[in-house]
PDB file of N, CA and C in Angstrom:
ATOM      1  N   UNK A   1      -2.286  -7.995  -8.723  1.00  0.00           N
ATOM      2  CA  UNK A   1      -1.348  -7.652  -9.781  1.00  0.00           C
ATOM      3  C   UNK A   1       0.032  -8.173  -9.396  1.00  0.00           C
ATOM      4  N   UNK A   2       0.537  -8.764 -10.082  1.00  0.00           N
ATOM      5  CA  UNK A   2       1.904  -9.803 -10.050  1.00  0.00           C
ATOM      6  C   UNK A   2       3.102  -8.490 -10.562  1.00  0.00           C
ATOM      7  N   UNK A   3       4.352  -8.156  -9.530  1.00  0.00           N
ATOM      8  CA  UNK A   3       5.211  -7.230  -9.939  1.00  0.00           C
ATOM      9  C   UNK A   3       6.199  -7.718 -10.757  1.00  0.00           C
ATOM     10  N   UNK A   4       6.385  -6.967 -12.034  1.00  0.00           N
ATOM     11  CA  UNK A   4       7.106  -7.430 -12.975  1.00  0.00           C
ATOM     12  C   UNK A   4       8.720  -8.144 -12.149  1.00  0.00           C
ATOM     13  N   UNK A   5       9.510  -9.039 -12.922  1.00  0.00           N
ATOM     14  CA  UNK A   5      10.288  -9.316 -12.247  1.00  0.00           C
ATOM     15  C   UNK A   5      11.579  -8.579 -12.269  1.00  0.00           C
ATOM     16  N   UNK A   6      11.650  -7.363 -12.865  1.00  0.00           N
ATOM     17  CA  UNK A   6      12.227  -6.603 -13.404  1.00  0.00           C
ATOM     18  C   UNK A   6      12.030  -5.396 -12.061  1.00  0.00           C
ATOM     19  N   UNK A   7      11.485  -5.157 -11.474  1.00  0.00           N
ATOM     20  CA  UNK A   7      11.164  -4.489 -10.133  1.00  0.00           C
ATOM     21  C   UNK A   7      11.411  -5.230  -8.622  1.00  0.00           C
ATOM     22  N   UNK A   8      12.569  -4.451  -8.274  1.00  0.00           N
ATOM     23  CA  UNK A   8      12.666  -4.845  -6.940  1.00  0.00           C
ATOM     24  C   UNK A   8      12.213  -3.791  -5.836  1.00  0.00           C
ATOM     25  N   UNK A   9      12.327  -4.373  -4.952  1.00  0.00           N
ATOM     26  CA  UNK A   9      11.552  -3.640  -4.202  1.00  0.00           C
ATOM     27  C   UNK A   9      12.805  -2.819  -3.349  1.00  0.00           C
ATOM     28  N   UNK A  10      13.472  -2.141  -3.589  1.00  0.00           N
ATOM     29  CA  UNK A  10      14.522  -0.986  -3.024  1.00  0.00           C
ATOM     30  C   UNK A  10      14.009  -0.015  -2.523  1.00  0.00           C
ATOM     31  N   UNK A  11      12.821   1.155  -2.994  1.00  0.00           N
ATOM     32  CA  UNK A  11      12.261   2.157  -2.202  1.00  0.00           C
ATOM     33  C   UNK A  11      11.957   1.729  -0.837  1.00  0.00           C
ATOM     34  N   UNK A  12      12.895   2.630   0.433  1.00  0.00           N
ATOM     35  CA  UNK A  12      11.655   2.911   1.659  1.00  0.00           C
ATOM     36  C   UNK A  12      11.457   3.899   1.574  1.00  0.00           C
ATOM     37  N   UNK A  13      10.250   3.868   2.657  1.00  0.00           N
ATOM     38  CA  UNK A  13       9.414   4.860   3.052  1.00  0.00           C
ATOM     39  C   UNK A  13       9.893   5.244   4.432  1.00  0.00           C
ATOM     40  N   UNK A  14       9.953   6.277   4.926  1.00  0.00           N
ATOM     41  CA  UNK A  14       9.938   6.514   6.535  1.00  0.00           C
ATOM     42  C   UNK A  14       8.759   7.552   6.824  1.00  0.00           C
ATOM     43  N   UNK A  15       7.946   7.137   7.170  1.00  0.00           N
ATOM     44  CA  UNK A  15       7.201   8.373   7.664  1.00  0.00           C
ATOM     45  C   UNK A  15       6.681   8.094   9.183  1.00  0.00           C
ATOM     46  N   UNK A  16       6.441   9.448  10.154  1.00  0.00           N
ATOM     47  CA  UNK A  16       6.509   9.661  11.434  1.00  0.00           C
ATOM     48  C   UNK A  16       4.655   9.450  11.465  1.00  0.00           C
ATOM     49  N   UNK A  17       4.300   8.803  12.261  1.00  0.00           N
ATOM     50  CA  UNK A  17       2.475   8.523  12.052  1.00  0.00           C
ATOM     51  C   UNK A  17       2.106   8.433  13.653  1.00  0.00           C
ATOM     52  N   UNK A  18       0.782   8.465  13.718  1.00  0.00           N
ATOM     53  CA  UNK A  18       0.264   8.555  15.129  1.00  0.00           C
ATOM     54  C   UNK A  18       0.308   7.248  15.735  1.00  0.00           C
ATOM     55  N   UNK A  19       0.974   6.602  16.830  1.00  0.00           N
ATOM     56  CA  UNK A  19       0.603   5.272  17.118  1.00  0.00           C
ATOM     57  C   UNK A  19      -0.335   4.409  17.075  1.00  0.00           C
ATOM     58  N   UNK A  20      -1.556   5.153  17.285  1.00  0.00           N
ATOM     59  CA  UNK A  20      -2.753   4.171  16.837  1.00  0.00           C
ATOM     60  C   UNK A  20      -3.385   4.016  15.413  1.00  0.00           C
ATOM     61  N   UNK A  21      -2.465   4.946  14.341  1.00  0.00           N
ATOM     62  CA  UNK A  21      -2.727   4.498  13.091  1.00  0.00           C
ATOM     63  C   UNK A  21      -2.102   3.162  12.522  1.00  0.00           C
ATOM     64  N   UNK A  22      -0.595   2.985  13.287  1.00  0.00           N
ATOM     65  CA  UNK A  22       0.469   1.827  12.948  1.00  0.00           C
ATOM     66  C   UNK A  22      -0.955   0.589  13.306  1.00  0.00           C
ATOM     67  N   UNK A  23      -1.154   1.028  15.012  1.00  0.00           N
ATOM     68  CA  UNK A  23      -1.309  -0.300  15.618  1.00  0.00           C
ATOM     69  C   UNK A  23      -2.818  -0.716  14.563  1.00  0.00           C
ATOM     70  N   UNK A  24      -3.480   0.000  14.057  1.00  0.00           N
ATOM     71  CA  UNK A  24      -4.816  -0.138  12.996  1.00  0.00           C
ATOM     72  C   UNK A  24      -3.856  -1.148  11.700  1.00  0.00           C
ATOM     73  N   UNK A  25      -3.269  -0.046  11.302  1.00  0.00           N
ATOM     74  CA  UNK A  25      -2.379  -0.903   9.744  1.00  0.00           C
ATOM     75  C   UNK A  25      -1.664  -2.454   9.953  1.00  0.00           C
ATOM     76  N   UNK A  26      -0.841  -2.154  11.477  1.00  0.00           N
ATOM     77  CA  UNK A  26      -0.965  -3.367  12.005  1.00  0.00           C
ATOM     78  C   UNK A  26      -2.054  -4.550  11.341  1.00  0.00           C
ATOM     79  N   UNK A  27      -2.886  -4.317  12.425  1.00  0.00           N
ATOM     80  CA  UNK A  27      -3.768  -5.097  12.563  1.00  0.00           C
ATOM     81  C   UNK A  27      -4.044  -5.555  10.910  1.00  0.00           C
ATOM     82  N   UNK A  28      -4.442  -4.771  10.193  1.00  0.00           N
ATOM     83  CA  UNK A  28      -5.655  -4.609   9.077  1.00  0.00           C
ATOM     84  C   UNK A  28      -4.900  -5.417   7.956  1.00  0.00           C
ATOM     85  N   UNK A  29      -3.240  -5.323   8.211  1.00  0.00           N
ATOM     86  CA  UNK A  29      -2.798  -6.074   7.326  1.00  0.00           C
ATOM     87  C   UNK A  29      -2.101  -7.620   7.798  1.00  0.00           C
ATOM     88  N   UNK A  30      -2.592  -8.193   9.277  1.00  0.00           N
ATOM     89  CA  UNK A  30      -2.552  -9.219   9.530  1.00  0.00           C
ATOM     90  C   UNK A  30      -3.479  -9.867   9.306  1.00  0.00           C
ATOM     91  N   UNK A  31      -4.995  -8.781   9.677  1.00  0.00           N
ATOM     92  CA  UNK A  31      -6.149  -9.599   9.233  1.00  0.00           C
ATOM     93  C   UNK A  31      -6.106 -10.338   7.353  1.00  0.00           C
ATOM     94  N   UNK A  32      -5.069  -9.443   6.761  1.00  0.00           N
ATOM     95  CA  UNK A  32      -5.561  -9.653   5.047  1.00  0.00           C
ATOM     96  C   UNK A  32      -4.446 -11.079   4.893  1.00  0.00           C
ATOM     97  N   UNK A  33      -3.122 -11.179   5.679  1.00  0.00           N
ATOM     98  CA  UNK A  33      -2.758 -12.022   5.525  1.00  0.00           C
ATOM     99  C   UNK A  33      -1.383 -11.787   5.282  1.00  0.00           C
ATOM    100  N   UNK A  34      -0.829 -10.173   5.098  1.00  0.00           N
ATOM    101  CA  UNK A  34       0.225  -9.731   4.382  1.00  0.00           C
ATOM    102  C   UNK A  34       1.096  -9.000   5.610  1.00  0.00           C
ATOM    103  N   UNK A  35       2.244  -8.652   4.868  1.00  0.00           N
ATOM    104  CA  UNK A  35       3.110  -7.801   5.785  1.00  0.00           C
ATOM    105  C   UNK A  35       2.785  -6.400   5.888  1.00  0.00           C
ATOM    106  N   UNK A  36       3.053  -5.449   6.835  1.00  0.00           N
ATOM    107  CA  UNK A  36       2.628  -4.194   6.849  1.00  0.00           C
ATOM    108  C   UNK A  36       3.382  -3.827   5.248  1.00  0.00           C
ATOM    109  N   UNK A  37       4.356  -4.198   4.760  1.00  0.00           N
ATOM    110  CA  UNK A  37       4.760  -3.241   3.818  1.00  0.00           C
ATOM    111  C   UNK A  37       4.565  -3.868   1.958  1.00  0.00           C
ATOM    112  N   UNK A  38       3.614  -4.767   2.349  1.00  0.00           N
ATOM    113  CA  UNK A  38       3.250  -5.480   1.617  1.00  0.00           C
ATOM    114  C   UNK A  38       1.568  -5.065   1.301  1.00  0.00           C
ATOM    115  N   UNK A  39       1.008  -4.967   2.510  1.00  0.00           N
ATOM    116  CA  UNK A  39      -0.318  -4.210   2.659  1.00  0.00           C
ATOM    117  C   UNK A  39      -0.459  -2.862   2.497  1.00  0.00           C
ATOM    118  N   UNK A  40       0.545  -2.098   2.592  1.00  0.00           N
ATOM    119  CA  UNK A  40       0.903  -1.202   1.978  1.00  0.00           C
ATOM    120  C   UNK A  40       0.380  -0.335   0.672  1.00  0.00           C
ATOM    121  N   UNK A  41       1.982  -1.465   0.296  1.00  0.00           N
ATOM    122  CA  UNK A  41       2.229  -1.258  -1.283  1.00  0.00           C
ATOM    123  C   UNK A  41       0.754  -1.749  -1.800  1.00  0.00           C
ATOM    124  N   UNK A  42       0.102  -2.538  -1.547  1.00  0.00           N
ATOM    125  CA  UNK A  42      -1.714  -2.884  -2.108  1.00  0.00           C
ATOM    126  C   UNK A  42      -2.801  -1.489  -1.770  1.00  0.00           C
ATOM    127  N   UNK A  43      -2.661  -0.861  -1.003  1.00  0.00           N
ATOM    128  CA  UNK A  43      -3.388   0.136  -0.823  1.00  0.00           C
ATOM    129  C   UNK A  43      -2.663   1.694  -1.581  1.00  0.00           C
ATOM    130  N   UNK A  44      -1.502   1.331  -1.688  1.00  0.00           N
ATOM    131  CA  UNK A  44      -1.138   2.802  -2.526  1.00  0.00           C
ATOM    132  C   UNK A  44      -1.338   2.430  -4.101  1.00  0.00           C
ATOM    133  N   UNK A  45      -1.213   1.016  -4.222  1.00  0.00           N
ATOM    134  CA  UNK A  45      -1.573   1.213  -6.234  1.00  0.00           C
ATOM    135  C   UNK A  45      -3.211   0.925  -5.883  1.00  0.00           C
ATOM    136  N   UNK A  46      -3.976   0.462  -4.983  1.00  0.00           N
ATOM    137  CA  UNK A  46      -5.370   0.527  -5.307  1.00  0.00           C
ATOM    138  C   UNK A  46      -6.062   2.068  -5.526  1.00  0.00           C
ATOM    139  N   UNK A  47      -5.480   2.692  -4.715  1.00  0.00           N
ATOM    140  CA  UNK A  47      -5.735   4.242  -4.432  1.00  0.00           C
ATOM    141  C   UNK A  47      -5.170   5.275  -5.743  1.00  0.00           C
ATOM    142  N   UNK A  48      -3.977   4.309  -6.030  1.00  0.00           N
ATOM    143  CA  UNK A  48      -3.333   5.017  -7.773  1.00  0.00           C
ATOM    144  C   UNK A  48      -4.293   4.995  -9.225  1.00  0.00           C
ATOM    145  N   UNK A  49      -4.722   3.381  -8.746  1.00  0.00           N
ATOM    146  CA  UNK A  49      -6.362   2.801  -9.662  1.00  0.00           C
ATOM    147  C   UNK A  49      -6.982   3.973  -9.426  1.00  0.00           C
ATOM    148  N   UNK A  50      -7.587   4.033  -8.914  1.00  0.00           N
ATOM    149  CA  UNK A  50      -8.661   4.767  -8.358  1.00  0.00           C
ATOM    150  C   UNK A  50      -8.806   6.338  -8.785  1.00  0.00           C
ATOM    151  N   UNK A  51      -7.729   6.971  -8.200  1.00  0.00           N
ATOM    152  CA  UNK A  51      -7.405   8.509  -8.845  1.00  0.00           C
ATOM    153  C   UNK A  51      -7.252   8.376 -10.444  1.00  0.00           C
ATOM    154  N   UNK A  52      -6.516   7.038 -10.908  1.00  0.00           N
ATOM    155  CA  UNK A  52      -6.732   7.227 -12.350  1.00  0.00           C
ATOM    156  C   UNK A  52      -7.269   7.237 -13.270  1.00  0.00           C
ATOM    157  N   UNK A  53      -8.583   6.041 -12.586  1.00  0.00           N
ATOM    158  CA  UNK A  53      -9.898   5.752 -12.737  1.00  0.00           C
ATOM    159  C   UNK A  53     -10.653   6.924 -13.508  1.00  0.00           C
ATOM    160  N   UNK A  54     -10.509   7.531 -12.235  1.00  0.00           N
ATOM    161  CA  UNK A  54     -11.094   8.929 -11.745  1.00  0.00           C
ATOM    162  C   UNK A  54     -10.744  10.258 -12.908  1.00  0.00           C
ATOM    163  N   UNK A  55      -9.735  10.377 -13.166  1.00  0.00           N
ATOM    164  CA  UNK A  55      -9.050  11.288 -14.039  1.00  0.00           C
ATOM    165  C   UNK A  55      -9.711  11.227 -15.779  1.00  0.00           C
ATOM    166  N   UNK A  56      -9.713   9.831 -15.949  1.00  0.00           N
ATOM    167  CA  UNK A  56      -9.870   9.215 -17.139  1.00  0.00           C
ATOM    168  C   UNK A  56     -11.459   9.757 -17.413  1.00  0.00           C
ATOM    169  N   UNK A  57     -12.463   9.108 -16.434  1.00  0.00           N
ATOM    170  CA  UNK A  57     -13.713   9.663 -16.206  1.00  0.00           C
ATOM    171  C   UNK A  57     -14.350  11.100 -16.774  1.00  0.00           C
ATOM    172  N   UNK A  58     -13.301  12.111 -16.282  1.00  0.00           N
ATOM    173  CA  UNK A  58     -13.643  13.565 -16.811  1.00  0.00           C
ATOM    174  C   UNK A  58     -13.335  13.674 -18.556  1.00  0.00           C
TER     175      UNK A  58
END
């Protein structure tokens, strides 16, 4: 999904996480090709899909 160009990307995030979850996200989003906060942002709207998916369903 291509972000409108009308959206910049201004929100951070800070959150405190276990070191070996980083060094996983690390990894998982070098393997895909992207930046951690780029790999990210792909797993919180896939997961947004998903719950909405989900909602719609009932």
């Amino acid at each position: 999904m291509k972000k409108p160009e009308s959206e910049i990307r201004s929100a951070a995030i800070h959150a405190k996480i276990r070191p070996r979850f980083k060094k996983w996200a690390d990894a998982m989003a070098r393997d895909d090709d992207h930046s951690l906060a780029h790999w990210l942002e792909k797993m919180i709207e896939a997961e947004h899909e998903r719950r909405e998916g989900k909602s719609e369903a009932r």
